[in-house]
N, C-alpha and C. Protein backbone atom coordinates (compact mmCIF):
# COMPACT_ATOMS: atom_id res chain seq x y z
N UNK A 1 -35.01 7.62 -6.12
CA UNK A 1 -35.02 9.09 -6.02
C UNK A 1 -35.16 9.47 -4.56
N UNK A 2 -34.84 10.31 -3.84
CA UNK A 2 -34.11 10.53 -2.36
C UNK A 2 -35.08 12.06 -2.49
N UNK A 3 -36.01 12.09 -2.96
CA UNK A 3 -37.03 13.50 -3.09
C UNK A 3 -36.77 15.08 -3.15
N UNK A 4 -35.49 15.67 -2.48
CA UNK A 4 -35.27 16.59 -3.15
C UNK A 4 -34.06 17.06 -4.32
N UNK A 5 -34.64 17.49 -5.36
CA UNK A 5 -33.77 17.80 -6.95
C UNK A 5 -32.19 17.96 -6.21
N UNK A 6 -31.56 18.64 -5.70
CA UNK A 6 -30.36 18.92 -5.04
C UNK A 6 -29.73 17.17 -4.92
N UNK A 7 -30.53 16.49 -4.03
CA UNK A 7 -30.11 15.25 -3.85
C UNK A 7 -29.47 14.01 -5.68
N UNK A 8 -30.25 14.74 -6.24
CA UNK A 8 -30.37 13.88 -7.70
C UNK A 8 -29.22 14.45 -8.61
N UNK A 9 -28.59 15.51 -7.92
CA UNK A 9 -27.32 15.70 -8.78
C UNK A 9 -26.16 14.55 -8.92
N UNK A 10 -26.09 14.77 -10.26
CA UNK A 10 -24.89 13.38 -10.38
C UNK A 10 -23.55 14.17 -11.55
N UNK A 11 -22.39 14.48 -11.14
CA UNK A 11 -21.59 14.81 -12.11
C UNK A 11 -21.50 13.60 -13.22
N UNK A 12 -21.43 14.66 -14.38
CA UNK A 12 -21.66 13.51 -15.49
C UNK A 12 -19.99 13.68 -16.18
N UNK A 13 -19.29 14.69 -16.09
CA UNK A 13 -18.36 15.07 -16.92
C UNK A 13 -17.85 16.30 -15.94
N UNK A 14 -16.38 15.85 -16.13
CA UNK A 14 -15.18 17.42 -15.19
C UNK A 14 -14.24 17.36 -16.36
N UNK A 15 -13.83 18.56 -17.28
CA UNK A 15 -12.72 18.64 -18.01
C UNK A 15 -11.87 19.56 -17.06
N UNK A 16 -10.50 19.36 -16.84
CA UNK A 16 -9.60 20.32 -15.77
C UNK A 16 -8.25 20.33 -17.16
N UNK A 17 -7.57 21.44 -17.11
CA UNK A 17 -6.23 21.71 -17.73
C UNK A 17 -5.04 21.94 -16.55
N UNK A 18 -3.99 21.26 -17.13
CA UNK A 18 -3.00 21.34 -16.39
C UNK A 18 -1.70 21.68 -17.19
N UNK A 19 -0.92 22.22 -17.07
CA UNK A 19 0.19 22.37 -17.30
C UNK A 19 1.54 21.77 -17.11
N UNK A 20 1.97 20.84 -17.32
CA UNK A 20 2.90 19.88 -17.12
C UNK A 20 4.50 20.09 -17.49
N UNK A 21 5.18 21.09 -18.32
CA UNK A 21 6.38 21.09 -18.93
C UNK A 21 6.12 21.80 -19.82
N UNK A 22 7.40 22.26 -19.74
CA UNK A 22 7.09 23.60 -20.99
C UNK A 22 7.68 22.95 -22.57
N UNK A 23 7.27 21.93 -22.63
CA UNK A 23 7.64 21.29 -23.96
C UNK A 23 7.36 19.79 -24.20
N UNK A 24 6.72 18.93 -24.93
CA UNK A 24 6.74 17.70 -24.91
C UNK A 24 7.18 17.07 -26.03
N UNK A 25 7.94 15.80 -26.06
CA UNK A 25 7.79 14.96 -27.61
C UNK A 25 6.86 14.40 -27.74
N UNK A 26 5.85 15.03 -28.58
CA UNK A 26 4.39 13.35 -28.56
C UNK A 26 4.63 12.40 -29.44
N UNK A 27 5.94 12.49 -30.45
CA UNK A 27 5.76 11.39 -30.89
C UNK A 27 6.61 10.11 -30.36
N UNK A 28 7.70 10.44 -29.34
CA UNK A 28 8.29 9.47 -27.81
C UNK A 28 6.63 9.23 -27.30
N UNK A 29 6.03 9.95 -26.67
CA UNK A 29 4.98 9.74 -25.73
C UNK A 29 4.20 8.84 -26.44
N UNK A 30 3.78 9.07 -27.62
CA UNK A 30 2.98 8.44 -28.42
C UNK A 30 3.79 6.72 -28.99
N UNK A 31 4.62 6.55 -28.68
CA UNK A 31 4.81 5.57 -29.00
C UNK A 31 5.75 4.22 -28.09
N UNK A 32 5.85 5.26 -26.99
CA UNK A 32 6.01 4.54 -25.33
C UNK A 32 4.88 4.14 -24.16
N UNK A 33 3.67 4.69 -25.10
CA UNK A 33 2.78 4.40 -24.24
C UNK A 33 1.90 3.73 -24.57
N UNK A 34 1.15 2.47 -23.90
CA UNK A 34 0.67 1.39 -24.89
C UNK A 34 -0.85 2.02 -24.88
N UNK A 35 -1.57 1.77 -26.16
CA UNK A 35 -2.81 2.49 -26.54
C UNK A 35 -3.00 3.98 -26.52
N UNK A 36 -1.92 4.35 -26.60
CA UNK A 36 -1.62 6.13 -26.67
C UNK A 36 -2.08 5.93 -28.39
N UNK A 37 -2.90 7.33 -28.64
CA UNK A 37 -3.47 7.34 -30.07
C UNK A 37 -2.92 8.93 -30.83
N UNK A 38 -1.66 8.87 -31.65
CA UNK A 38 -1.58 10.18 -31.88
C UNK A 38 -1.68 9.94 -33.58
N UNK A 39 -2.22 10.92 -33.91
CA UNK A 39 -2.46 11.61 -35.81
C UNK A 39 -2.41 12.29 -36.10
N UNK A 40 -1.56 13.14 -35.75
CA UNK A 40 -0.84 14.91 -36.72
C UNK A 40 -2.18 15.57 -36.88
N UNK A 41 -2.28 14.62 -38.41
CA UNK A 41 -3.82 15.27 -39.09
C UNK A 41 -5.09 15.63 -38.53
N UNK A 42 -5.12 14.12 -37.57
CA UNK A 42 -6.31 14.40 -36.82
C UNK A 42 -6.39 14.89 -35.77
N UNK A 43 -5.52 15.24 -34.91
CA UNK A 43 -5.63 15.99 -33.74
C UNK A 43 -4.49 16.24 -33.61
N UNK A 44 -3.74 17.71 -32.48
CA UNK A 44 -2.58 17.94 -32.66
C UNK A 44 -1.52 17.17 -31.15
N UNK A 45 -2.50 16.32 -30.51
CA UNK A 45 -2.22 16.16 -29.57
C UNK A 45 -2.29 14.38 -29.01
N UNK A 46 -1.76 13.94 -27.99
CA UNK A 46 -1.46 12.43 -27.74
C UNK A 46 -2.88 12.34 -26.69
N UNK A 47 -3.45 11.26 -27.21
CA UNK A 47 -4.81 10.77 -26.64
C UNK A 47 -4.60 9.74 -25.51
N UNK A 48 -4.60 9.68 -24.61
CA UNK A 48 -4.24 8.76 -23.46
C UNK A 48 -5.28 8.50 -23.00
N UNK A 49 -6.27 6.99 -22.91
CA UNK A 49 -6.83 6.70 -22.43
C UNK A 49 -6.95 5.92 -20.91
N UNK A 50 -7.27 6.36 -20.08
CA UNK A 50 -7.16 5.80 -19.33
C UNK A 50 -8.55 4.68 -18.75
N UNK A 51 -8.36 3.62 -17.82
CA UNK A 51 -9.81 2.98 -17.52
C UNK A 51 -10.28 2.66 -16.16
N UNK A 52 -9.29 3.60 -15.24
CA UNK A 52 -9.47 3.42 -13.39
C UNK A 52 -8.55 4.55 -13.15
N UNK A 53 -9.30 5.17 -12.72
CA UNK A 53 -10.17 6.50 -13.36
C UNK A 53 -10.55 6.26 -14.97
N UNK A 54 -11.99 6.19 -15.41
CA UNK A 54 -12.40 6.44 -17.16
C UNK A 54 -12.09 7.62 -17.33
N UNK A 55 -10.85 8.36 -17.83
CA UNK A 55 -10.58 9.21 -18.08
C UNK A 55 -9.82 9.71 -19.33
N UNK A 56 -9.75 10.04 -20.21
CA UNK A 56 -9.10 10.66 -21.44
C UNK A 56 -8.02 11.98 -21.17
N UNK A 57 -6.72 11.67 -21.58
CA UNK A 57 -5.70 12.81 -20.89
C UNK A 57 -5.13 12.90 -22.47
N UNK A 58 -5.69 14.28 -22.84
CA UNK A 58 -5.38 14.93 -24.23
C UNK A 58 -3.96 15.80 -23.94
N UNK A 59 -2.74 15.61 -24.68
CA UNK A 59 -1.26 15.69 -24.18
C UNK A 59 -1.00 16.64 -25.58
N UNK A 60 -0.73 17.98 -25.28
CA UNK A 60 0.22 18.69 -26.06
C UNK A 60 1.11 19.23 -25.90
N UNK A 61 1.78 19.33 -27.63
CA UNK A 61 3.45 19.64 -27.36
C UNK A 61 3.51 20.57 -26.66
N UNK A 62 2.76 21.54 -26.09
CA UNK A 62 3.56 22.75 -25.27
C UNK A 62 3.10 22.16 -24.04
N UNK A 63 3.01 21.19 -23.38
CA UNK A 63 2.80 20.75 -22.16
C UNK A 63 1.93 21.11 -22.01
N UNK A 64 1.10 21.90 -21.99
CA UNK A 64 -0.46 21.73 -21.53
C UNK A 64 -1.33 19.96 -21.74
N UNK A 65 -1.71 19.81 -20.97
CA UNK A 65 -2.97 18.89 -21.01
C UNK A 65 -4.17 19.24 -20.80
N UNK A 66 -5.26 18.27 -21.14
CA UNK A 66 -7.14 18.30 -20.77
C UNK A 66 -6.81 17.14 -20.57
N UNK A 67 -7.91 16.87 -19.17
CA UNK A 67 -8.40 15.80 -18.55
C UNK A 67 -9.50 16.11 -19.16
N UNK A 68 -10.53 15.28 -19.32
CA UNK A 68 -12.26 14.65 -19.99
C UNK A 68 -12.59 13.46 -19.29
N UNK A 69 -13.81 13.60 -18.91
CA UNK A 69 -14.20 12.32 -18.31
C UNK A 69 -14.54 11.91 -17.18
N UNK A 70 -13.67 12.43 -16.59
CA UNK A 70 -13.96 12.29 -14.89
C UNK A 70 -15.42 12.52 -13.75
N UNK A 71 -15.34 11.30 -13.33
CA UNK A 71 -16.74 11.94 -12.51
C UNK A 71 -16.74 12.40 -11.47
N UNK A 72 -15.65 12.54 -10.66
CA UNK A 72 -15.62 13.45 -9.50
C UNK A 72 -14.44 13.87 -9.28
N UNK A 73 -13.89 14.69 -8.39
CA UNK A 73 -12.68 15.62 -8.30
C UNK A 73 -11.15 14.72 -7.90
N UNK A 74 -12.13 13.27 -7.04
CA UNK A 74 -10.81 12.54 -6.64
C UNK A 74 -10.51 11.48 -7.91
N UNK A 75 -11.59 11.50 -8.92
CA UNK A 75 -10.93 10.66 -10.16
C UNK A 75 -10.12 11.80 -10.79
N UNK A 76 -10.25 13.01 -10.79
CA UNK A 76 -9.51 13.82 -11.71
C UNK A 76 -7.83 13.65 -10.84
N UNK A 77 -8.36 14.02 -9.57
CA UNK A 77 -6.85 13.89 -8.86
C UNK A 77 -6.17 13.07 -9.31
N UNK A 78 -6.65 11.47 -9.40
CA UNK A 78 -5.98 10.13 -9.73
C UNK A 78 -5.53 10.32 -11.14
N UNK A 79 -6.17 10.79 -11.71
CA UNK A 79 -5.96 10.42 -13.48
C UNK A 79 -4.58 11.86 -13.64
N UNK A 80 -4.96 12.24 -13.14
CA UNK A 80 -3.67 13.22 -13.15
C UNK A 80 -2.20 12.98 -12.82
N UNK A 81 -2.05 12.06 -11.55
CA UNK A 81 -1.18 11.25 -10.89
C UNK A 81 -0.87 9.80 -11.98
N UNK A 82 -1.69 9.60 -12.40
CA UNK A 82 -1.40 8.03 -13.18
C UNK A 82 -0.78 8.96 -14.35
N UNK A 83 -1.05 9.77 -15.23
CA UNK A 83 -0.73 10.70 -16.36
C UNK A 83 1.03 10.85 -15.89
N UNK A 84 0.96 11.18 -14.86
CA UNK A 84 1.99 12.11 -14.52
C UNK A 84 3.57 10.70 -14.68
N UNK A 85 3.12 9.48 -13.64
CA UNK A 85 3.75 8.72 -13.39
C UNK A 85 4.07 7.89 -14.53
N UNK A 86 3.43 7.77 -15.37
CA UNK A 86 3.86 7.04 -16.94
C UNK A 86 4.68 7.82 -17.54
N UNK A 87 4.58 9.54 -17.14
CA UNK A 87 5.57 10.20 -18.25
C UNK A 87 7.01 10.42 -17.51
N UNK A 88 6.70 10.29 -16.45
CA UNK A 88 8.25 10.64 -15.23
C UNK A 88 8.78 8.51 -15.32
N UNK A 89 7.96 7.60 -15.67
CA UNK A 89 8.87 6.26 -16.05
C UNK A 89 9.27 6.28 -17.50
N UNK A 90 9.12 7.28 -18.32
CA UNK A 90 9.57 7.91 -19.75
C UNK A 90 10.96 8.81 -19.27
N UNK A 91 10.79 8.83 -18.14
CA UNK A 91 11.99 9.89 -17.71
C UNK A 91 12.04 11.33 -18.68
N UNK A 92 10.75 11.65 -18.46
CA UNK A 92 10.20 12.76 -19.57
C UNK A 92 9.90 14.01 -18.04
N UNK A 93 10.71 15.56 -18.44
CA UNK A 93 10.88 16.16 -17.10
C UNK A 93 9.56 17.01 -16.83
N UNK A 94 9.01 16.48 -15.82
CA UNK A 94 7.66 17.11 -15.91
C UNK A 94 7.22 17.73 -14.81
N UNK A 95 6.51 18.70 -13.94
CA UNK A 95 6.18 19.74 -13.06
C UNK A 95 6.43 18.71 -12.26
N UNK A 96 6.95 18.90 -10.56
CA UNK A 96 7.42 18.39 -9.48
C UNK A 96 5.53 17.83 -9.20
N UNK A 97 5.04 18.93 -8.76
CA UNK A 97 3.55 19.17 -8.27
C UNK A 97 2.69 19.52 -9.31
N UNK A 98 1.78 18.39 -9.67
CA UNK A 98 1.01 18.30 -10.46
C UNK A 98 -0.36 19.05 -10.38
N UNK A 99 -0.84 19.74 -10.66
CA UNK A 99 -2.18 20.39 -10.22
C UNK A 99 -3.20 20.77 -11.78
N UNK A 100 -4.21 20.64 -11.34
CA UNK A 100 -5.38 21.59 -12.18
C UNK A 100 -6.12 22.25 -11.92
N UNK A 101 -6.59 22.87 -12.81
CA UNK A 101 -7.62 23.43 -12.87
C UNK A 101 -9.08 23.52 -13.81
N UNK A 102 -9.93 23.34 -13.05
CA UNK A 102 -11.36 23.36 -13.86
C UNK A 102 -11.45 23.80 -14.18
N UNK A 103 -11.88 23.32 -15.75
CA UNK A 103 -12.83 24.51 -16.70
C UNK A 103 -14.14 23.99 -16.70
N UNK A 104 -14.47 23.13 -16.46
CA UNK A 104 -16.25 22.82 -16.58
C UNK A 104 -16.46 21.59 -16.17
N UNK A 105 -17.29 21.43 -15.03
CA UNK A 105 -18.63 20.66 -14.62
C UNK A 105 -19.97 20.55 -15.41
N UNK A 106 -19.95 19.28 -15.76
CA UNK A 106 -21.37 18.97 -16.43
C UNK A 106 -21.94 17.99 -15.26
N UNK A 107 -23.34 18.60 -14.83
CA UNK A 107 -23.75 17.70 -14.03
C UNK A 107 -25.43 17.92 -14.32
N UNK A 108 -25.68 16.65 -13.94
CA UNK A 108 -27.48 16.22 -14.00
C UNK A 108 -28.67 16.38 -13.04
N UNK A 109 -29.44 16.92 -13.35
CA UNK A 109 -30.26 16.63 -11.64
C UNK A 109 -31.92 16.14 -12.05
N UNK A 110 -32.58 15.89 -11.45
CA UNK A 110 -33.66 15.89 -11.88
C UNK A 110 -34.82 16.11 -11.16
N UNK A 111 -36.35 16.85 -11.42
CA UNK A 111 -36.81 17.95 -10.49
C UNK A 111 -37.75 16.67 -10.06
N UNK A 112 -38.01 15.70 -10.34
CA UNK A 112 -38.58 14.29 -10.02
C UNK A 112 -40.60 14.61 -10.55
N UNK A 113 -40.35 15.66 -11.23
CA UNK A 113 -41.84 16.23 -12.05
C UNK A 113 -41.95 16.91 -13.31
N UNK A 114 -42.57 16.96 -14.27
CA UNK A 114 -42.69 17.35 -15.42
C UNK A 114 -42.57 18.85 -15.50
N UNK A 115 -42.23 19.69 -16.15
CA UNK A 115 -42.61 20.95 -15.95
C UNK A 115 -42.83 21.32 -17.52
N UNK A 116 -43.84 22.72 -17.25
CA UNK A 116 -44.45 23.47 -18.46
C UNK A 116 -43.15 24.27 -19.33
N UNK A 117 -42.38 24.13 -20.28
CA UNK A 117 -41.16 25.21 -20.51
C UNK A 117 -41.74 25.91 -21.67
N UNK A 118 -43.01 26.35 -22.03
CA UNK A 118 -44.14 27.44 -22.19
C UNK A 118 -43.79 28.50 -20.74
N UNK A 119 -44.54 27.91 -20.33
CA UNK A 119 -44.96 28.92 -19.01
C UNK A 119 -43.69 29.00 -18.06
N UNK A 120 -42.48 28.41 -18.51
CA UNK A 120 -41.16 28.72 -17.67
C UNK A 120 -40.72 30.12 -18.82
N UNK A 121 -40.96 29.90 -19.93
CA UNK A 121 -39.93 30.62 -20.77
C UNK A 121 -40.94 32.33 -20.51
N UNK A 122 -42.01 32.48 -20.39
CA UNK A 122 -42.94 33.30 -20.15
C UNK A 122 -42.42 33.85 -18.83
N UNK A 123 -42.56 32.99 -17.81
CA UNK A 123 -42.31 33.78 -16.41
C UNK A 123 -40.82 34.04 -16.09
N UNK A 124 -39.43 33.13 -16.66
CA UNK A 124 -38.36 33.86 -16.08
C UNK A 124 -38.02 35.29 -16.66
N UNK A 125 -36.95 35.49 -16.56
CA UNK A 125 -36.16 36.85 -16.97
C UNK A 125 -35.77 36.28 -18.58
N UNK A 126 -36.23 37.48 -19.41
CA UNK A 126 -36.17 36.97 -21.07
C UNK A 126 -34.34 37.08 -21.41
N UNK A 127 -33.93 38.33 -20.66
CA UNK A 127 -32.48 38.10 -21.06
C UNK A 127 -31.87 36.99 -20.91
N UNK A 128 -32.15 36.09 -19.90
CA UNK A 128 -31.29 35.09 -19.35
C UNK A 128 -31.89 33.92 -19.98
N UNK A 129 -33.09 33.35 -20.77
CA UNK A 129 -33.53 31.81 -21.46
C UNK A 129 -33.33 32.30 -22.51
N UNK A 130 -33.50 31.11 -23.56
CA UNK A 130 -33.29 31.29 -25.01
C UNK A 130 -34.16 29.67 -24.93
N UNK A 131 -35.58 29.86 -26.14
CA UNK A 131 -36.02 28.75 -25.96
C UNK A 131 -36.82 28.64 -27.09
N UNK A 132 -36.33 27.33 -28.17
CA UNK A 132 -36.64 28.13 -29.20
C UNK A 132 -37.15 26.42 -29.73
N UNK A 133 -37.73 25.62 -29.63
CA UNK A 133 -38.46 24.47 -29.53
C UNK A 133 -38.25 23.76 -30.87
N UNK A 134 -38.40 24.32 -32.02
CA UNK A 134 -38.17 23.54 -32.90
C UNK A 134 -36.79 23.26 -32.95
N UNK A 135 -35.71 24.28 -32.70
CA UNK A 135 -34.67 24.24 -33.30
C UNK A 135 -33.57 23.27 -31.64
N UNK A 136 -33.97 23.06 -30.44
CA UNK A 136 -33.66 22.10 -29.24
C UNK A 136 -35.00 22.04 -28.75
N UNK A 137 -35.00 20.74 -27.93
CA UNK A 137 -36.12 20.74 -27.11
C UNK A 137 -35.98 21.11 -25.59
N UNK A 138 -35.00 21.75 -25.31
CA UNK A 138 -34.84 22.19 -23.70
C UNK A 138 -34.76 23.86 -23.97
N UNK A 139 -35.01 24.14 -23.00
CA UNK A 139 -34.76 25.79 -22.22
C UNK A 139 -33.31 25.74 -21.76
N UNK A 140 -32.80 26.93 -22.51
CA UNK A 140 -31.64 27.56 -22.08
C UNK A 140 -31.66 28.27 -21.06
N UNK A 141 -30.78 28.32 -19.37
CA UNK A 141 -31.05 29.25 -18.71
C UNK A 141 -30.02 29.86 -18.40
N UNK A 142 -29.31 30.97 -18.41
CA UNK A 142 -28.24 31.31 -17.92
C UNK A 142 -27.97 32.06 -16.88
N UNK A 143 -27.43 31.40 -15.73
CA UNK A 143 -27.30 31.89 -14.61
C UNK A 143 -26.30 33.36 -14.13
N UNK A 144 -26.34 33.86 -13.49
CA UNK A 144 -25.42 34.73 -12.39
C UNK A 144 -24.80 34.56 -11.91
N UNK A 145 -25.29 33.82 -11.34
CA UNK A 145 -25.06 33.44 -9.79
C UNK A 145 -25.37 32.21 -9.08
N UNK A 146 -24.61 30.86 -8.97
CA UNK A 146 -23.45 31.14 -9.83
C UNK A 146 -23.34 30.83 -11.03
N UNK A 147 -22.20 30.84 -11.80
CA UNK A 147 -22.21 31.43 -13.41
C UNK A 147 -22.15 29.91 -14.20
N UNK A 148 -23.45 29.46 -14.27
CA UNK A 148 -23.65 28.25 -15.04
C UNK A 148 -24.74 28.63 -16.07
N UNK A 149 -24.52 27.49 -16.97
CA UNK A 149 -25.93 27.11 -18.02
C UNK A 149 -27.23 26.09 -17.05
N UNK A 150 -27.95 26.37 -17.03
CA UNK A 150 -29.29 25.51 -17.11
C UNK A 150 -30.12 24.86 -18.20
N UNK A 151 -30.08 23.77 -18.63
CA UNK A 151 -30.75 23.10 -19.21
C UNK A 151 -32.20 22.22 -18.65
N UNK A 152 -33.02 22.58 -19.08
CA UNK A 152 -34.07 22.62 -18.46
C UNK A 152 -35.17 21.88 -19.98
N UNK A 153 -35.54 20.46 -19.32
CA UNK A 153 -36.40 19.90 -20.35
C UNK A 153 -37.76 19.32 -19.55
N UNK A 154 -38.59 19.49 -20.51
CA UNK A 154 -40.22 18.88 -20.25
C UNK A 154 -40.17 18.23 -19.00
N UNK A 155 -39.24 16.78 -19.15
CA UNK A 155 -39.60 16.00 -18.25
C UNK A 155 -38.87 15.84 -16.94
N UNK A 156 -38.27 17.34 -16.40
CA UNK A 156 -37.61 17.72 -15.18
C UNK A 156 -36.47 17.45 -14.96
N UNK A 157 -35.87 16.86 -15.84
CA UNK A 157 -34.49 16.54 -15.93
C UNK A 157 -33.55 18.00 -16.29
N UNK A 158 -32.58 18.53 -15.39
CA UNK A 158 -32.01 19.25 -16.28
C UNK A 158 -29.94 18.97 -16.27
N UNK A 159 -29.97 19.71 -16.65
CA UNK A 159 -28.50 19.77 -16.83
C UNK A 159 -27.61 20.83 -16.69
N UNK A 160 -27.01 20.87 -15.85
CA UNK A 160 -26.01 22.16 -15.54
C UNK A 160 -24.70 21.89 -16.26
N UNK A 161 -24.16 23.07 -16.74
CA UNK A 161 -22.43 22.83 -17.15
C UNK A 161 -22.04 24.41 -17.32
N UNK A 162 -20.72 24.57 -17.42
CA UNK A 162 -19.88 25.57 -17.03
C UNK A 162 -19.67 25.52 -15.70
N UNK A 163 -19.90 25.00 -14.71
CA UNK A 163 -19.64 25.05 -13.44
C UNK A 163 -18.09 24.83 -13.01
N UNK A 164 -17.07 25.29 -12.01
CA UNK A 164 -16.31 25.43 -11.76
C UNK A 164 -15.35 24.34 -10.34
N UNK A 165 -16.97 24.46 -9.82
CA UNK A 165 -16.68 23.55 -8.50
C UNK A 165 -18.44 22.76 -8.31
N UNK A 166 -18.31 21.36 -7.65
CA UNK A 166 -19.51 20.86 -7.86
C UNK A 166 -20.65 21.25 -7.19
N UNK A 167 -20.44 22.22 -6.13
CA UNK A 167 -21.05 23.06 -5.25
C UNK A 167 -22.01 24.09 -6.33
N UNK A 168 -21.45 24.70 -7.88
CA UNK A 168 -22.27 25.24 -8.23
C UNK A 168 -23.43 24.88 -8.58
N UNK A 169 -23.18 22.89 -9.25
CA UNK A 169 -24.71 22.90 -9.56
C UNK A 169 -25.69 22.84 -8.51
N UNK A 170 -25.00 22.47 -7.07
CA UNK A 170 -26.35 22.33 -6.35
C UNK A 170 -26.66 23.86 -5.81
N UNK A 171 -26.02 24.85 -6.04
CA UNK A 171 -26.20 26.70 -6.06
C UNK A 171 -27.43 26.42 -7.09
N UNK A 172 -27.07 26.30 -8.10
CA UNK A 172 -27.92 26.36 -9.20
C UNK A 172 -29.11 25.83 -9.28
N UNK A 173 -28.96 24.92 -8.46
CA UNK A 173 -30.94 23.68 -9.08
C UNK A 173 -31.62 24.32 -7.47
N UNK A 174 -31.12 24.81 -6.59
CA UNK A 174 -31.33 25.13 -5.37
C UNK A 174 -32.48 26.46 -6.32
N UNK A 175 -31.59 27.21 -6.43
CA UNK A 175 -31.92 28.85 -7.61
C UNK A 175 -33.28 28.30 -8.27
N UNK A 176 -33.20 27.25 -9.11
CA UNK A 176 -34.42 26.99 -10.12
C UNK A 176 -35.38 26.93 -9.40
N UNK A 177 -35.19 25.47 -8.45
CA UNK A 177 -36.54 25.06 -7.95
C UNK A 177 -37.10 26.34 -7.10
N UNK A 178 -36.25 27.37 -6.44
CA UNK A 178 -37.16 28.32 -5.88
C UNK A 178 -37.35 29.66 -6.95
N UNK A 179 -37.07 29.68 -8.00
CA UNK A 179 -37.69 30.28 -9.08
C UNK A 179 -38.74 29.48 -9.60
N UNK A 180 -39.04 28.42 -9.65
CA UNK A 180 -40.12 27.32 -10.57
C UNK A 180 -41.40 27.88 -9.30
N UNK A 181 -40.97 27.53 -7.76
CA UNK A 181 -41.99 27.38 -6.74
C UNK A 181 -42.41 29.03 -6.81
N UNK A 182 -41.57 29.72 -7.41
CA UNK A 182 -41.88 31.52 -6.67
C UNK A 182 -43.15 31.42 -8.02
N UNK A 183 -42.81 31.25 -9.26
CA UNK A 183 -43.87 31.33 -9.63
C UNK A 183 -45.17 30.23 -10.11
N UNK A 184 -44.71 29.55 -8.99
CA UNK A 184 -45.87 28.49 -8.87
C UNK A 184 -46.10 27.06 -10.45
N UNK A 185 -44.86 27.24 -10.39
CA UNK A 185 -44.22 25.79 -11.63
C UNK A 185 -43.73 25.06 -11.63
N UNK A 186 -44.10 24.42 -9.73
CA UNK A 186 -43.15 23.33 -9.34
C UNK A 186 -44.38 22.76 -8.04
């Protein structure tokens, strides 16, 4: 542990969507690509696993994709590029310039101390937690600014997601710990 919470952030999960062609065959894709997993029934879309980048590239017929998995922005880059290059050796016609965009950062941090989430759920702003103990054991926090979830448990660990860029969670645990210290819960 490197002592301050900011430092202890670790992306755990980046899902990004991209748009690739305005049409796909998944059942060519699905069956040109080795360990490609497609099932009508069970999902409407071609499961591409990848394992350098660990990444999962969910492929539907209207060309949209989800990336899942990724732990930082240059594995998403890669897994996007490896995606891209298996379907252009399919000679399958797909966007010149490949790009995404984020929909959510899940990332971890941890405050390296226990905290009271009694006396957190008491002192923040009631609109913004939801903390309801039997039914999860963490504090819900919902941010502003910038516009993430806080997950916030007993043993200082929390968890940010909705984040956009990885800069929000450390916006965010920056925000807590001087809300925890303003009212003296850190």
């Amino acid at each position: 542990m490197t002592g301050s919470p900011e430092n202890s952030l670790r992306i755990e999960n980046i899902v990004a969507s991209a748009k690739i062609s305005d049409s796909l065959n998944l059942p060519q894709i699905a069956s040109s690509i080795k360990d490609a997993e497609y099932n009508k029934k069970r999902f409407p879309g071609v499961v591409i696993r990848m394992q350098d980048p660990k990444i999962a590239a969910l492929v539907f017929g209207s060309g949209k994709v989800v990336l899942t998995g990724a732990k930082s922005m240059e594995s998403l880059t890669r897994g996007l590029d490896i995606l891209g290059e298996l379907l252009r050796n399919l000679e399958i016609d797909i966007t010149t310039e490949l790009s995404y965009k984020v929909q959510n950062i899940v990332t971890s941090a941890d405050l390296g101390a226990g905290i009271n989430l009694n006396k957190i759920a008491v002192g923040f702003n009631l609109e913004k937690i939801e903390y309801e103990p039997e039914q999860f054991p963490g504090l819900v926090y919902r941010l502003d600014e910038p516009k993430v979830v806080v997950l916030l448990f007993g043993s200082g660990k929390l968890i940010i997601t909705g984040g956009k860029e990885p800069e929000d969670a450390r916006r965010a645990v920056l925000k807590i710990v001087d809300d925890l210290k303003g009212l003296g819960l850190l």
